[in-house]
Protein backbone atom coordinates (compact mmCIF):
# COMPACT_ATOMS: atom_id res chain seq x y z
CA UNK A 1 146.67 146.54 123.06
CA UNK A 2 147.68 144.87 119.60
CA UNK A 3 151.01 145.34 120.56
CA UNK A 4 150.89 143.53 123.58
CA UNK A 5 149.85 140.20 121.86
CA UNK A 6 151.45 137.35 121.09
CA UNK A 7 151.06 134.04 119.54
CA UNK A 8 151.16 132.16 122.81
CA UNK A 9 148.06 134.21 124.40
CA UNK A 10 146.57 134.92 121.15
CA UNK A 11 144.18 133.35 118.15
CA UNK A 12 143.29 134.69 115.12
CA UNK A 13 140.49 133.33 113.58
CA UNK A 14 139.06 133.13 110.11
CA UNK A 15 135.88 132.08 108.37
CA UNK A 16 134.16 132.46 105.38
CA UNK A 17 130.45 132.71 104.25
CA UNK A 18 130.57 129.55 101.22
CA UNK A 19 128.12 127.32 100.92
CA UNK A 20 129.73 124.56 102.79
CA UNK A 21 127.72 121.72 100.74
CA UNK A 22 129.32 118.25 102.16
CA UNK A 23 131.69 119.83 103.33
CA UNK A 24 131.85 123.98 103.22
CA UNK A 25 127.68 146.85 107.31
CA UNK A 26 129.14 148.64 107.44
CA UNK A 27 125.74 150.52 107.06
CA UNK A 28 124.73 149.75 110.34
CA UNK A 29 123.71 153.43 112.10
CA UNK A 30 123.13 151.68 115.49
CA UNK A 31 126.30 151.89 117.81
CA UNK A 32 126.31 150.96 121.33
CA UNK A 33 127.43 148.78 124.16
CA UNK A 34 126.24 145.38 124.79
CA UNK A 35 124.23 145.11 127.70
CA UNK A 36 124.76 142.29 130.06
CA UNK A 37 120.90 141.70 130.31
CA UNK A 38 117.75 142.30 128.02
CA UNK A 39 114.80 144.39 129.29
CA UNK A 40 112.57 145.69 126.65
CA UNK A 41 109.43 144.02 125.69
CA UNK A 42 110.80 143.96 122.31
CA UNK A 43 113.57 141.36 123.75
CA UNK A 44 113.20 137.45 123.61
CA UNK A 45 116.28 135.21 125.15
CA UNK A 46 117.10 134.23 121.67
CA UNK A 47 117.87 137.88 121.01
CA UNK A 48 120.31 139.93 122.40
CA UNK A 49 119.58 143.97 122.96
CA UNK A 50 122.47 146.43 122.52
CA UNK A 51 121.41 150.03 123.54
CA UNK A 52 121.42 152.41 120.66
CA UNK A 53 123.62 155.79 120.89
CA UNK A 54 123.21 156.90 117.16
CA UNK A 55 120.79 159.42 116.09
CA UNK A 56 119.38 157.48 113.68
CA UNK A 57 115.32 156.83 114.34
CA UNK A 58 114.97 153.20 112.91
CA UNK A 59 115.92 150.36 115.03
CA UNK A 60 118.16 147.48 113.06
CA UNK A 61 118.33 143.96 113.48
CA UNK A 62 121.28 140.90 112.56
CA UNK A 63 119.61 137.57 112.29
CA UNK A 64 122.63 134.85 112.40
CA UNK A 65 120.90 131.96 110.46
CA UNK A 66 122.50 129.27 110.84
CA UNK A 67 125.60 127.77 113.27
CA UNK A 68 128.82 126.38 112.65
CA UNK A 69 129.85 122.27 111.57
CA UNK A 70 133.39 121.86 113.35
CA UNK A 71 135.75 123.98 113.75
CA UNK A 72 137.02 124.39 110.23
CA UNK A 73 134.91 127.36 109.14
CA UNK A 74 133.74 129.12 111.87
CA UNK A 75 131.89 131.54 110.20
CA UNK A 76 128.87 132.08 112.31
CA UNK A 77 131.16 132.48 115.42
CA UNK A 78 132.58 134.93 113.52
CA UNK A 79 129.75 136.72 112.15
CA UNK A 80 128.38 136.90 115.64
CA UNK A 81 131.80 138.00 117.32
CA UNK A 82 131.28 140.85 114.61
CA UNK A 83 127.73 142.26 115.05
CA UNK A 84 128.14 142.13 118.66
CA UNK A 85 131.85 144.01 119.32
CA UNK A 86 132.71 145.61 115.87
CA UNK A 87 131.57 149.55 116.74
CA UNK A 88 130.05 149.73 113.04
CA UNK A 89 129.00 146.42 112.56
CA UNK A 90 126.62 146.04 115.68
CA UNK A 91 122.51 146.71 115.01
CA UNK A 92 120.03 147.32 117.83
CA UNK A 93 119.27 143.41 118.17
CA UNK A 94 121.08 140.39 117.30
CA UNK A 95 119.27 137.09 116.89
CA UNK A 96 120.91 133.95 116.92
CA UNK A 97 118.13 131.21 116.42
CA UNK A 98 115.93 131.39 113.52
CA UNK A 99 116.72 128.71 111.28
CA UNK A 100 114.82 129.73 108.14
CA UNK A 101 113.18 132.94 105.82
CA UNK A 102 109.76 132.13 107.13
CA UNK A 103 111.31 132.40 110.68
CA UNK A 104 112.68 135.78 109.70
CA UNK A 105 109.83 137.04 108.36
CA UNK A 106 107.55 136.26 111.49
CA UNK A 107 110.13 137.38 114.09
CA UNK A 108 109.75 140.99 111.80
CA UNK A 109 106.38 141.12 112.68
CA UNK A 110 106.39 139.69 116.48
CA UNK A 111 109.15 141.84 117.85
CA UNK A 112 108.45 145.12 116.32
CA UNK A 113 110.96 148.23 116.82
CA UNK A 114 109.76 149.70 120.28
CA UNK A 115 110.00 152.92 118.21
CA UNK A 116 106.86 152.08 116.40
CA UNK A 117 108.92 152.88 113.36
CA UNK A 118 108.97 150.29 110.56
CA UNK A 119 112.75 148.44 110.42
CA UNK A 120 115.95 150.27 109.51
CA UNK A 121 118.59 147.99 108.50
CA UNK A 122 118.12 143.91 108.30
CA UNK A 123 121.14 141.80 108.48
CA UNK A 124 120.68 138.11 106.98
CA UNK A 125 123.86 136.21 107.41
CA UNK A 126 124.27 132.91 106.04
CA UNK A 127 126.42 130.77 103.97
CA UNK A 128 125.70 131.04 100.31
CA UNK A 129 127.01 131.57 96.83
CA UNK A 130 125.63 132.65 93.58
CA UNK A 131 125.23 129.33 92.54
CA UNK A 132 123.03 127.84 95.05
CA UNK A 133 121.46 130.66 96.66
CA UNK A 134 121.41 130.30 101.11
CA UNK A 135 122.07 127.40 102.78
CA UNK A 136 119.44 128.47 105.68
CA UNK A 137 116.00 126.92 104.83
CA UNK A 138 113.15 128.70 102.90
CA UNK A 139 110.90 127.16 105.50
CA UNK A 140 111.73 125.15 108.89
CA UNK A 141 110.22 121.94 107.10
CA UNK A 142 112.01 122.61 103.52
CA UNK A 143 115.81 122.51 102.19
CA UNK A 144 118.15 125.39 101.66
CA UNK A 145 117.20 128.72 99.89
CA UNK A 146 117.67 128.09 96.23
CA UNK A 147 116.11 130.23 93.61
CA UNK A 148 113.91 128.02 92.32
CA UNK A 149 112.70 126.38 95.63
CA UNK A 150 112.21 130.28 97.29
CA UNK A 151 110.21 131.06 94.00
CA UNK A 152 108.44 127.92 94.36
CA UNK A 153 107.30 129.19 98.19
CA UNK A 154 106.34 132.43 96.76
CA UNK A 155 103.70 131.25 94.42
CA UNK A 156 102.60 128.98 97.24
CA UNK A 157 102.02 132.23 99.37
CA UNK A 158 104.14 131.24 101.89
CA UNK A 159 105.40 134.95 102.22
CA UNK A 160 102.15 136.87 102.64
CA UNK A 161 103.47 141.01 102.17
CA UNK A 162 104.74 142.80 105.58
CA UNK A 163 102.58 145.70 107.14
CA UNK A 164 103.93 148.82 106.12
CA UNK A 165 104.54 149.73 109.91
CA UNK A 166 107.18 146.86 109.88
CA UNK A 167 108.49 147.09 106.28
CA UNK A 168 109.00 150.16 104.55
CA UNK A 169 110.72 151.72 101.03
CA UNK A 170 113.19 152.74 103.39
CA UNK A 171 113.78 149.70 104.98
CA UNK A 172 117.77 147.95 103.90
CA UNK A 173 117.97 144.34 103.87
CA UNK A 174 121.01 143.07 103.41
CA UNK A 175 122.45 139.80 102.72
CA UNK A 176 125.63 138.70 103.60
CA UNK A 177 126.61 135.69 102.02
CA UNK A 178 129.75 134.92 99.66
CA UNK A 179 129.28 136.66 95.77
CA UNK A 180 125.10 136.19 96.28
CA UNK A 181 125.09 139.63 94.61
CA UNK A 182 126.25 137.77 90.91
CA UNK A 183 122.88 136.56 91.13
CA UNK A 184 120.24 139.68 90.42
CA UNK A 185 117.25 137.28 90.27
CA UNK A 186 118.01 136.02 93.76
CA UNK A 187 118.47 139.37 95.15
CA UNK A 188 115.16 140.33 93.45
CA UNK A 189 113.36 136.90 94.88
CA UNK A 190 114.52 138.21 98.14
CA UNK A 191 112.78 141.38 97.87
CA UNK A 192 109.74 139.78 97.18
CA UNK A 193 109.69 137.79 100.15
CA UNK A 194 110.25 140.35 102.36
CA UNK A 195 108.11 142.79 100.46
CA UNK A 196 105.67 145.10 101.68
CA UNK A 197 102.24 146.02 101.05
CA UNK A 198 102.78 148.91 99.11
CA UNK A 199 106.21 149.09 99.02
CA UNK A 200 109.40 146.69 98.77
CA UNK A 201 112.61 147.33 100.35
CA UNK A 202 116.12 147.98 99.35
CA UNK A 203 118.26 144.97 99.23
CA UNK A 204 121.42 143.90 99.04
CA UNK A 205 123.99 141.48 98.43
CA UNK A 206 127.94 141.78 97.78
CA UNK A 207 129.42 140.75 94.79
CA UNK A 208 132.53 139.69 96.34
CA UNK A 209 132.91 136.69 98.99
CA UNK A 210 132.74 138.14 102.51
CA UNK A 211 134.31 136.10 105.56
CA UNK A 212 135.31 137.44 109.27
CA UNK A 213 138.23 137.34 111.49
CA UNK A 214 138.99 138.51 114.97
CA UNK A 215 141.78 138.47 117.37
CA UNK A 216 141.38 136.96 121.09
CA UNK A 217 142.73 137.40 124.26
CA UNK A 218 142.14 134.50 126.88
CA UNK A 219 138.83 133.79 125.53
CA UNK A 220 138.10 137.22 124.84
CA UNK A 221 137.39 138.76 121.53
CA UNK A 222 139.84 141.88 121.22
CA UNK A 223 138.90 142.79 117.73
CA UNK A 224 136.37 141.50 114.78
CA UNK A 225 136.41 142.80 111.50
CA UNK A 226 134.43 142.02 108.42
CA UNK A 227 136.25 141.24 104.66
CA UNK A 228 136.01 141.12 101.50
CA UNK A 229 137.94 139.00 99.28
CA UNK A 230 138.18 138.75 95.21
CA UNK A 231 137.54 135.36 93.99
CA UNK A 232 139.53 133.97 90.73
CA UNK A 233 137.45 130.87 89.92
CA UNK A 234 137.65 126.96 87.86
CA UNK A 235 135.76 124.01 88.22
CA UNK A 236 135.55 120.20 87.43
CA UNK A 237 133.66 117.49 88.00
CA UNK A 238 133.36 116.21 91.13
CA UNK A 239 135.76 113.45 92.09
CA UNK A 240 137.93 113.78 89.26
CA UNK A 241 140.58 117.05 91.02
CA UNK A 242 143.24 117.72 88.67
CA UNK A 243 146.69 118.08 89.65
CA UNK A 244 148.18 121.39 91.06
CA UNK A 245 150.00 121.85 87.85
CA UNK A 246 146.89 121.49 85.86
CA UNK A 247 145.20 123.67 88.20
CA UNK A 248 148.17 126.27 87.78
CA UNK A 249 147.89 126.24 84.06
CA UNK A 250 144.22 126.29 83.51
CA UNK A 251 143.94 129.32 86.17
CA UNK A 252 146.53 131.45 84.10
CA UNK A 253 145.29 130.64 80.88
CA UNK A 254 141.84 131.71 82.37
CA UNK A 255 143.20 134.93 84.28
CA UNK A 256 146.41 136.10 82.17
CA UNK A 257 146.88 139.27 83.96
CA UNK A 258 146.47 138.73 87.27
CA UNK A 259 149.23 138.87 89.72
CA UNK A 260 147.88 136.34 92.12
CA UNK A 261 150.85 133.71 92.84
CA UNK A 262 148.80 130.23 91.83
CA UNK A 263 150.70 128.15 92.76
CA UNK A 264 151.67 129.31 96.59
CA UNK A 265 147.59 129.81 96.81
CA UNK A 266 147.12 126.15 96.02
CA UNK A 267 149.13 124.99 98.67
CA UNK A 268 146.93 126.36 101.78
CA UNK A 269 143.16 125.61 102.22
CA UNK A 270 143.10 128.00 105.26
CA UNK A 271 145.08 131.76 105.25
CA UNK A 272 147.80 132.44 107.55
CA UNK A 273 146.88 135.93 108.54
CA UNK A 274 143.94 138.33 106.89
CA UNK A 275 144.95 139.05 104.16
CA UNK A 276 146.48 135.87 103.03
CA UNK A 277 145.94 134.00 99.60
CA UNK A 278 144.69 130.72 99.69
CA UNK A 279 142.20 128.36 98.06
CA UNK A 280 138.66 126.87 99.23
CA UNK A 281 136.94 124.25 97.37
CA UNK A 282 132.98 123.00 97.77
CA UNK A 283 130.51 121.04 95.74
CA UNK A 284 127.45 122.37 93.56
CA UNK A 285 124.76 120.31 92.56
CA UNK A 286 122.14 120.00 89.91
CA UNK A 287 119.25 117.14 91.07
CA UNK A 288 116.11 116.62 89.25
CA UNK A 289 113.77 114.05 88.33
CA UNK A 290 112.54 113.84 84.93
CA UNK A 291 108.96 111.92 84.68
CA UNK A 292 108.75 109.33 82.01
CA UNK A 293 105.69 108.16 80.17
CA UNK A 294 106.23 104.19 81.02
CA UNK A 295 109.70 102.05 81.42
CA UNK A 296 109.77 101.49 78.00
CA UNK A 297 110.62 105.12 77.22
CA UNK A 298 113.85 104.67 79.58
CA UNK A 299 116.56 106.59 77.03
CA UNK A 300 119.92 104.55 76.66
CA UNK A 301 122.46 106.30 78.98
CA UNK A 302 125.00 103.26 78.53
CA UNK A 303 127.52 105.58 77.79
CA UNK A 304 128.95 108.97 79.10
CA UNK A 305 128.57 110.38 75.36
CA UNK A 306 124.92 109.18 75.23
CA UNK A 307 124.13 110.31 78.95
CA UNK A 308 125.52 113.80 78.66
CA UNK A 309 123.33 114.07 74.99
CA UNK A 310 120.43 113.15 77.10
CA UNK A 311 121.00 115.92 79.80
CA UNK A 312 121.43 118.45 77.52
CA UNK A 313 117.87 117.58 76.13
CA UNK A 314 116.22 118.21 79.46
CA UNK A 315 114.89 121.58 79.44
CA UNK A 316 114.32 121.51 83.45
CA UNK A 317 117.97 120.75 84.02
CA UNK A 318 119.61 123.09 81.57
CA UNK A 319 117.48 125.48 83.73
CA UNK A 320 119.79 124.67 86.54
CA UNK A 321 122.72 124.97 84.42
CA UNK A 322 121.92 128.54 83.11
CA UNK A 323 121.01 130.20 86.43
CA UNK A 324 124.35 129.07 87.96
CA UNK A 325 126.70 129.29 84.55
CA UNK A 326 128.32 125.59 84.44
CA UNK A 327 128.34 123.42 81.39
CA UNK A 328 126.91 119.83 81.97
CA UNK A 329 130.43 118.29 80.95
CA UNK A 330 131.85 119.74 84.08
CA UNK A 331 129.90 117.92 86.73
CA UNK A 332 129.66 113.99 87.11
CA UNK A 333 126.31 112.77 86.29
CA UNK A 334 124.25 109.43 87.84
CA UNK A 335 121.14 108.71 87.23
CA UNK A 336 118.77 106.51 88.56
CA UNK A 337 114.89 104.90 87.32
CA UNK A 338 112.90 105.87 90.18
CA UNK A 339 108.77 105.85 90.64
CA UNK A 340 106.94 109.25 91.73
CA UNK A 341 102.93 108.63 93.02
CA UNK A 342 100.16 110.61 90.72
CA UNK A 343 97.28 112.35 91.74
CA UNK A 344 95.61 109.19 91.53
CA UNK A 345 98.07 107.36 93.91
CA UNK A 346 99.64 105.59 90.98
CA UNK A 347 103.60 105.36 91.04
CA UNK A 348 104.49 106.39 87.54
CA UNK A 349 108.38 105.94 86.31
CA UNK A 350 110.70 108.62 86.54
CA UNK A 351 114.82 108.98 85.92
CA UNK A 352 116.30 110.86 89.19
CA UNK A 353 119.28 112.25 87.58
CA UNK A 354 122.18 113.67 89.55
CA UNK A 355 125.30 116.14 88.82
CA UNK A 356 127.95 117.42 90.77
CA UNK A 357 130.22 119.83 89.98
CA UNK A 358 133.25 121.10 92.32
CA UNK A 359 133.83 124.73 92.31
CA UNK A 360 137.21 125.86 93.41
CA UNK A 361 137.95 129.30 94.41
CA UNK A 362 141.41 131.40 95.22
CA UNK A 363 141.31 134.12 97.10
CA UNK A 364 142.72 137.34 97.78
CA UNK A 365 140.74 139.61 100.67
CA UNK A 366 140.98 143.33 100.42
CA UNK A 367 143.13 145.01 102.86
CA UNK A 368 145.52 147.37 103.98
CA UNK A 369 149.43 146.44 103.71
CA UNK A 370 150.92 145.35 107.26
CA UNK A 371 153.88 143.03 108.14
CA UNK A 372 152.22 142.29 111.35
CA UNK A 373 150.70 139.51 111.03
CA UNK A 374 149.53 139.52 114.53
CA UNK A 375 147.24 142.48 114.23
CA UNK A 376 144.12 142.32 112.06
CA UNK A 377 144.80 144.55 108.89
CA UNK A 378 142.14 147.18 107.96
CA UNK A 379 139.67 145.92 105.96
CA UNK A 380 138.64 147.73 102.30
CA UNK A 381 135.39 148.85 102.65
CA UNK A 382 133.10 149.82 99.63
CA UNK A 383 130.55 152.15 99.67
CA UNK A 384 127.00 150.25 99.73
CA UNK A 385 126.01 152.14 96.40
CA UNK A 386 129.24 150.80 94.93
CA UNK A 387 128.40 148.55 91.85
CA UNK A 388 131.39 147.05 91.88
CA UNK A 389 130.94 145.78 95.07
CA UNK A 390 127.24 145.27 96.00
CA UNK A 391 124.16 144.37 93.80
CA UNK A 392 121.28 146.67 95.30
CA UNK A 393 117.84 146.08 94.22
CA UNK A 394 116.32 149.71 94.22
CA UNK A 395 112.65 150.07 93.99
């Protein structure tokens, strides 16, 4: 069959799971076919059933969280061209519409395994990074999952604990989104939310960026397979790109000894084949709005020098800046005099302030050597215990 491709009849497609902000397991027991219709009372037509073959007594679920801008990145058409076809990637279900955690959590409880058994392995895929947590909501009325904000809906009690029949010790969540495993107090926040009564499960989250790729045949997906890719990163501020050559030197001042060719990786946005360096670029940013006792307390940000000096005082935004590992110099700051009501219904000053930082990223995915460039190349994969490779919250 991969012989008989070509480039006329055939695309290869790649997409990765960043945080497209303005822009943007393996472990699976379950095997199967996909059936053409869905007939258990545990099936809804947002989810799709595929029988289970394995000998393994816990059901599994993928929930694809979010769908594709374009067709620049299309990583959830990916992702779901994976968990449906790839023989180790596919779980017992495979839901395609819930749009944030809280949806997650209550689709858990409403379509419980028909085994009576609590959950095996949870799939969460969504775009992320380390730096700004998910980009599916916390909540269908909120923003995206940062730390802060899914902390913030924790004390709320938004996430009330799972019934042991549904959630379990033994229970694997695992969250695939790009490097979210550099981030242990996210992973942690994540057990919490889909914590048990008397027990929390294991989680997940790869410490490398993960993107997928398939090969089709007249519409027809041939092959999907699921990457991993090492990640050599710099950043500036927003707006302000250096040149290539500036971006060659600072990389190789930054990473003397690796082998990566800088230069040629600068030159694509998009690989050529899996397997192929290139470079992807996205924005991160830092918003918060710092109350002020009246409009005479309005600090002079005239200047850049004075502004920065300012920022660096806030303790709420150099919050920010520590959980995701950026100096303020790096991102361009605005701010803004802005009026917040009170308990009382008063509008009381505040300065909205607002960074941005652009983080740009080469990489390198881990495969096996071909000179086809036709055929999909074998993808490394890790074991799920591997440090190296996966963050695992272990209870």
């Amino acid at each position: 069959m991969r012989g008989s491709l070509s480039v006329k009849f055939c695309l290869l497609s790649f997409a990765i799971a960043l945080v497209p902000f303005g822009a943007s397991c393996n472990v699976q027991n379950e095997k199967g076919k996909l059936r053409s219709s869905v007939s258990t009372k545990n099936s809804t037509p947002d989810t799709v059933e595929i029988a289970n073959n394995s000998n393994s007594p816990r059901e599994s679920i993928t929930f694809i969280l979010g769908e594709d801008k374009g067709t620049k990145n299309p990583y959830y058409a990916e992702a779901t061209n994976y968990y449906k076809y790839n023989k180790n990637g596919k779980t017992n279900y495979l839901v395609t519409t819930c749009r944030s955690l809280l949806e997650v959590r209550n689709h858990l409880v409403k379509e419980q395994p028909s085994n009576h058994l609590p959950w095996g392995v949870i799939n969460l895929v969504s775009h992320g990074d380390q730096w700004l947590g998910l980009s599916v909501k916390v909540t269908p009325q909120s923003k995206r999952s940062t730390l802060e904000r899914v902390q913030d809906y924790l004390k709320k009690g938004t996430f009330k604990p799972l019934p042991d029949n549904i959630i379990d010790a033994q229970s694997e969540i695992i969250i695939h989104a790009c490097g979210v495993g550099n981030s242990p107090e996210f992973v942690t926040t994540m057990g919490k939310v889909f914590r048990g009564i008397h027990s929390t499960p294991l989680v997940r989250a790869p410490v490398l960026f993960e993107y997928y790729s398939s090969i089709k045949q007249d519409s027809t997906v041939q092959e999907s397979q699921k990457y991993f890719a090492n990640a050599w990163i710099t950043w500036y501020k927003r707006g302000q790109k250096p040149t290539d050559s500036a971006l060659f030197v600072n990389l190789q001042k930054k990473y003397p000894n690796s082998k990566i060719d800088w230069r040629d990786a600068l030159k694509r946005a998009n690989p050529r084949w899996a397997g192929d360096v290139y470079h992807y670029a996205f924005d991160v940013p830092v918003i918060s709005v710092i109350k002020l006792m009246n409009n005479d307390t309005a600090p002079d940000l005239s200047s850049d020098e004075n502004k920065l000096a300012w920022i660096n005082a806030q303790p709420e935004i150099l919050k920010s800046l520590n959980n995701i590992q950026i100096p303020a110099e790096n991102f361009e700051w605005s701010t803004q005099i802005v009026y917040t009501p009170t308990r009382k219904g008063i509008k009381s000053p505040a300065m909205l302030v607002k960074g941005f930082c652009t983080i740009l990223c080469v990489l390198k995915p881990l495969t096996e050597e071909s000179e086809n460039k036709l055929v999909l190349r074998n993808p490394f994969v890790p074991e799920l215990d591997d440090s190296e490779y996966y963050y695992s919250l272990k209870q």
